[in-house]
C-alpha atoms as a PDB file:
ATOM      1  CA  UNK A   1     -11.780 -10.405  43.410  1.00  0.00           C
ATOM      2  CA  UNK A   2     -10.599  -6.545  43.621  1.00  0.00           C
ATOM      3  CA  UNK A   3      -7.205  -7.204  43.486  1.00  0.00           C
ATOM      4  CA  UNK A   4      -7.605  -9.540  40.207  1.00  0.00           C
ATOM      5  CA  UNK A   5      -9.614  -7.236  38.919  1.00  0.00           C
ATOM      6  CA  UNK A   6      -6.680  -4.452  39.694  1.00  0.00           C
ATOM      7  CA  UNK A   7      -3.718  -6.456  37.990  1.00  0.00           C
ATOM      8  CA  UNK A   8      -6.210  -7.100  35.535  1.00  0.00           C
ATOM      9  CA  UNK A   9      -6.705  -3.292  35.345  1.00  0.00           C
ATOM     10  CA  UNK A  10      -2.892  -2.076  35.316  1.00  0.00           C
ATOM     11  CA  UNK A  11      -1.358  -4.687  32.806  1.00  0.00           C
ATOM     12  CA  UNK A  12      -0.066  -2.896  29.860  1.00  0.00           C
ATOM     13  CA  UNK A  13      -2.410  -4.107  27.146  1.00  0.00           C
ATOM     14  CA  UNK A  14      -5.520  -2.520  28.938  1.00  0.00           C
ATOM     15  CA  UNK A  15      -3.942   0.220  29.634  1.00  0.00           C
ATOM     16  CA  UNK A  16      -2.804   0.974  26.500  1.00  0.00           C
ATOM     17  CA  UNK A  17      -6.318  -0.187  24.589  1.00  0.00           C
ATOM     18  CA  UNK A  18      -7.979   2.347  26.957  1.00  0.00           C
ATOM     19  CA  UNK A  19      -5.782   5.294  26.357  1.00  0.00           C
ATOM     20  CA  UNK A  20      -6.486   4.457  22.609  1.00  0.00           C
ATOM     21  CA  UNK A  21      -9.954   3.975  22.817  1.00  0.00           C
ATOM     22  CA  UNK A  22      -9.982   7.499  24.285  1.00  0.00           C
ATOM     23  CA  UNK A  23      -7.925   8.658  21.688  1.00  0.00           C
ATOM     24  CA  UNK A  24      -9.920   7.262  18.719  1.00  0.00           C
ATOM     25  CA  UNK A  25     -12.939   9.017  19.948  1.00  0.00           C
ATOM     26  CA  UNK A  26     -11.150  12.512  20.125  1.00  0.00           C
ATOM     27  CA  UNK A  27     -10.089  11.739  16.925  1.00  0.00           C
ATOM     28  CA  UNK A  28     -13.239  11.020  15.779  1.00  0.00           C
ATOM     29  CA  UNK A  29     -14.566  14.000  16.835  1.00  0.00           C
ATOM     30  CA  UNK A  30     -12.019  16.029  15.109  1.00  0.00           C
ATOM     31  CA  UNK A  31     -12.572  14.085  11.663  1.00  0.00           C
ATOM     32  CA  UNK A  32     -16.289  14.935  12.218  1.00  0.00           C
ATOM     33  CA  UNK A  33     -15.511  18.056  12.699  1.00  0.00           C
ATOM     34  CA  UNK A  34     -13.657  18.063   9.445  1.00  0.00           C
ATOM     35  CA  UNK A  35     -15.730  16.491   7.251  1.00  0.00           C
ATOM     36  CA  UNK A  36     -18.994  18.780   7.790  1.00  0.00           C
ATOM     37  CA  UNK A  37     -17.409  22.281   8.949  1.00  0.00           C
ATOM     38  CA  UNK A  38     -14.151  22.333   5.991  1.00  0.00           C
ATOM     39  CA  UNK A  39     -14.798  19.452   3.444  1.00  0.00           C
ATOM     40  CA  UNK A  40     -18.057  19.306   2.769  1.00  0.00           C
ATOM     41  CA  UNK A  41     -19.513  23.454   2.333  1.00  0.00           C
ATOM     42  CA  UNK A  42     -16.773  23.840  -0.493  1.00  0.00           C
ATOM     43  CA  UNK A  43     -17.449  20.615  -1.801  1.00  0.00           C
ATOM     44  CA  UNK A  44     -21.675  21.641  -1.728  1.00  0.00           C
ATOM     45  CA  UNK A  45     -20.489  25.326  -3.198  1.00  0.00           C
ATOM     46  CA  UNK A  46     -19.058  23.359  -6.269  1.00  0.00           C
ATOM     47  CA  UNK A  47     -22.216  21.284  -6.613  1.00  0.00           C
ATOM     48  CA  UNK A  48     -24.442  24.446  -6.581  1.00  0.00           C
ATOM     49  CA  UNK A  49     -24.476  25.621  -3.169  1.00  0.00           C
ATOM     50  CA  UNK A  50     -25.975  22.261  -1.712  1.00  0.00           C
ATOM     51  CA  UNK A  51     -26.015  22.010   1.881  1.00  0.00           C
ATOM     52  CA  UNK A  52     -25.307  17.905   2.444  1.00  0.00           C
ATOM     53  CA  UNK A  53     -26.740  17.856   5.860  1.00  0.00           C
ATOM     54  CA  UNK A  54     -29.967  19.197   4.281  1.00  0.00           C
ATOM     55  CA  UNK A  55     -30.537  16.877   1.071  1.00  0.00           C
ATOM     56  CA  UNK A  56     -33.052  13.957   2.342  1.00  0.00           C
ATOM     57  CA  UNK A  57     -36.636  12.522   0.830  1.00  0.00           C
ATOM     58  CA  UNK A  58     -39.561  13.258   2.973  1.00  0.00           C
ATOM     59  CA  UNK A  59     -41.718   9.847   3.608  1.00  0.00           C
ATOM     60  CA  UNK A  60     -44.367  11.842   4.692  1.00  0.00           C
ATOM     61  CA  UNK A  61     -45.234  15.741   4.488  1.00  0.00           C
ATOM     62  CA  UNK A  62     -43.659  18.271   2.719  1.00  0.00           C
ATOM     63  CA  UNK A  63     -40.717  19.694   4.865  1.00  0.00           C
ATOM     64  CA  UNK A  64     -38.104  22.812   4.151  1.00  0.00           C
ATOM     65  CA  UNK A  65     -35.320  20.611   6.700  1.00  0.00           C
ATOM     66  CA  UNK A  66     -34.037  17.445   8.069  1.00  0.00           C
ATOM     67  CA  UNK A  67     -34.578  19.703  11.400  1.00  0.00           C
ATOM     68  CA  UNK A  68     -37.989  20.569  10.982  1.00  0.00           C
ATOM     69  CA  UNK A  69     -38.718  17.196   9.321  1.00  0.00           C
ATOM     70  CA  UNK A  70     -37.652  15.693  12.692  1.00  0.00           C
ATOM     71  CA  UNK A  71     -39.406  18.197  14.771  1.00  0.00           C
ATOM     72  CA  UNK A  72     -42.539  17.209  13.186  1.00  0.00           C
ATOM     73  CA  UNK A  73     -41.656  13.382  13.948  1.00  0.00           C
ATOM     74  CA  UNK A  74     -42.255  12.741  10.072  1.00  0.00           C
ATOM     75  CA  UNK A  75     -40.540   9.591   8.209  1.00  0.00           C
ATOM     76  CA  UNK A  76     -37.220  10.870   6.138  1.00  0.00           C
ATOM     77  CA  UNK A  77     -34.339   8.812   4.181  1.00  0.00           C
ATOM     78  CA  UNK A  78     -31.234  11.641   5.296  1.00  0.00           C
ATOM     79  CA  UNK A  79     -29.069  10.379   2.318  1.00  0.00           C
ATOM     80  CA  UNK A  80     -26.811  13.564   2.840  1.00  0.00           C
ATOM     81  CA  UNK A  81     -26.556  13.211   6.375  1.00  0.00           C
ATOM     82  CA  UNK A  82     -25.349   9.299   5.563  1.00  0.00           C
ATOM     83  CA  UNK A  83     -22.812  10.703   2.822  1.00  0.00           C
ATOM     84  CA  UNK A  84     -20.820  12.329   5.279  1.00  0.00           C
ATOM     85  CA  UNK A  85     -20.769  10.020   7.377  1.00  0.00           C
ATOM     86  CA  UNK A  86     -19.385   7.803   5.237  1.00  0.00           C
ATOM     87  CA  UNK A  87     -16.741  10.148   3.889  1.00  0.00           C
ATOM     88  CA  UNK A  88     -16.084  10.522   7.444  1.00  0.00           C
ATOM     89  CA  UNK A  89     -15.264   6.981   7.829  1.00  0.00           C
ATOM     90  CA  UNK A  90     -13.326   6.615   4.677  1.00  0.00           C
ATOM     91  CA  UNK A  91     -10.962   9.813   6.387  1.00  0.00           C
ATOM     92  CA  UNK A  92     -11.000   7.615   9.599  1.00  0.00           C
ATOM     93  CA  UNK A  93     -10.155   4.515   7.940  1.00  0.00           C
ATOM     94  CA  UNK A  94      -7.526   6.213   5.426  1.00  0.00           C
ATOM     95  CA  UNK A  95      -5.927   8.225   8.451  1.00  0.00           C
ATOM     96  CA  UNK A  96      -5.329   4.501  10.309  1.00  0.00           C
ATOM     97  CA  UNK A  97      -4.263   2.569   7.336  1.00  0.00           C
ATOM     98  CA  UNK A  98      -1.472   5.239   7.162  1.00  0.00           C
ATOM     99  CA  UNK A  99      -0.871   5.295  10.991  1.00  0.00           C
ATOM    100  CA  UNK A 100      -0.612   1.600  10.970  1.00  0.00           C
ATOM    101  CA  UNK A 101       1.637   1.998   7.873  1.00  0.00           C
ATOM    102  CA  UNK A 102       3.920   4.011   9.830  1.00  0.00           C
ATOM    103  CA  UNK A 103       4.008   1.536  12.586  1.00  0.00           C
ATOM    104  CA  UNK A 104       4.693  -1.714  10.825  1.00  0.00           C
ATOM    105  CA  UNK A 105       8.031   0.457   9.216  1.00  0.00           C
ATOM    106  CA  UNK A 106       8.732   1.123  12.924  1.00  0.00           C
ATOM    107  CA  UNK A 107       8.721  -2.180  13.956  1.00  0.00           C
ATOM    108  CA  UNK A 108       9.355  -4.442  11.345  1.00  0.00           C
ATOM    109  CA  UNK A 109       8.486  -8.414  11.523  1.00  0.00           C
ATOM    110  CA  UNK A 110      11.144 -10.752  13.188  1.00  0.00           C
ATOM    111  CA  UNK A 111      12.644 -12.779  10.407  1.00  0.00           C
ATOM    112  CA  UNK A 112      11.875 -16.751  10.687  1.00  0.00           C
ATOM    113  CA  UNK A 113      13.696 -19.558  12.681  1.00  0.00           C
ATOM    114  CA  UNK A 114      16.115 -20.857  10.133  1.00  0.00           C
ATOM    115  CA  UNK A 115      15.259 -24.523   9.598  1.00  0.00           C
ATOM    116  CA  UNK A 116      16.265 -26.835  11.895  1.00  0.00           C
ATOM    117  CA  UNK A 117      19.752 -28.984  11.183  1.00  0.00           C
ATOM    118  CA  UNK A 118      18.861 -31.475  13.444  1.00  0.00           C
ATOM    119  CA  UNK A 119      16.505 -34.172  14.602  1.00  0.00           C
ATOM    120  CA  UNK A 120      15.787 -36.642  16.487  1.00  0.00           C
ATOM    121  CA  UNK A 121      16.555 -40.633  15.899  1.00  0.00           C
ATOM    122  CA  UNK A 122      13.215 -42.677  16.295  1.00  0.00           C
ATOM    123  CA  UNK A 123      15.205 -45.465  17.391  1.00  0.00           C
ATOM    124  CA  UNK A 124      17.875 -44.196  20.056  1.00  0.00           C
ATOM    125  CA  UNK A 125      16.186 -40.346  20.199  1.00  0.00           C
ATOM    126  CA  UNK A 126      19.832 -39.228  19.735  1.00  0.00           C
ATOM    127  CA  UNK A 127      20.186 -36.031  17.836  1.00  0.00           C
ATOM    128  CA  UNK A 128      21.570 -36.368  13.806  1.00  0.00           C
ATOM    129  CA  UNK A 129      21.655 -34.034  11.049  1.00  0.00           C
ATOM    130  CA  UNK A 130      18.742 -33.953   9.335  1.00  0.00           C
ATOM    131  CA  UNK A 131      20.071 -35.157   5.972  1.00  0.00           C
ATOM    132  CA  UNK A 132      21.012 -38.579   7.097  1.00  0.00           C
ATOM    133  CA  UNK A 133      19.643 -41.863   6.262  1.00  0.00           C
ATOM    134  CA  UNK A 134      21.060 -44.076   8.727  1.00  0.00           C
ATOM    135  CA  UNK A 135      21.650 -43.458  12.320  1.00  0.00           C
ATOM    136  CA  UNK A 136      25.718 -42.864  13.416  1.00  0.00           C
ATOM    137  CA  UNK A 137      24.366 -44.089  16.722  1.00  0.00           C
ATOM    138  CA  UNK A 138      22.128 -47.006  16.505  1.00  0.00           C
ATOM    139  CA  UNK A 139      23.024 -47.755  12.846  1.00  0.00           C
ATOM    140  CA  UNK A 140      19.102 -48.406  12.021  1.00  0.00           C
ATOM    141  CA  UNK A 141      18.030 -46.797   8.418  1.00  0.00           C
ATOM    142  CA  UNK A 142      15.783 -44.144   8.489  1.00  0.00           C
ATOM    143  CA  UNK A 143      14.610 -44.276   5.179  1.00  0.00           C
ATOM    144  CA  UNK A 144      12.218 -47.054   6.199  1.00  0.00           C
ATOM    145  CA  UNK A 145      10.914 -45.935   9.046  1.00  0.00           C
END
């Protein structure tokens, strides 16, 4: 069982949907990183100095934070906290489409089989072009059959 489980292991596919896995998290962390430390405090300046990370309702209480809101284990919607993380995903998914862009230019799709001039005879299974009505072979008509 440990030596299927190797081969299974080292085949290229894994190996390769590991190293991206890997990848897509450190990139992850880097669009994170983007979104609330360089896109988002300009973006709150515009908007009147807003701090996104600190905009939320409070369910119960009064609270000056998300932070001290969850200190105080008290019931919050953190709509600002959920805006960046979906402008984080929209980078993500943006950044991706455009990767995958790239590599479908790399490697463009095989063109398709021609269509076949050939087939078969149902009578005498001797090969004929594919236009023909009648058999060279056996003779028999094809149209009726």
């Amino acid at each position: 069982m440990f030596k299927e489980f190797k081969e299974f292991a080292m085949r290229g596919n894994v190996l390769d949907m590991a190293v991206g896995i890997v990848i897509g998290a450190a990139f992850g962390g880097i669009v994170t990183s983007f979104v609330n430390d360089i896109l988002m405090p300009p973006i709150g300046l515009l908007l009147g100095k807003v701090d996104f990370t600190n905009l939320f309702v409070n369910l119960k209480g009064n609270y000056p934070s998300v932070a001290a809101a969850k200190a105080a284990g008290a019931a919050t919607l953190n709509y600002g906290i959920f805006m960046n993380t979906v402008i984080n995903f929209i980078i993500v998914a943006f950044a991706i489409f455009l990767l995958l862009r790239q590599v479908n230019k790399l490697f463009p799709k095989p063109a398709p089989a021609p269509a076949p001039a050939v087939k078969d005879c149902k009578f005498c299974f001797s090969s004929i072009p594919v236009q023909a009505t009648r058999c060279p072979h056996c003779t028999s008509d094809l149209k009726t059959a």
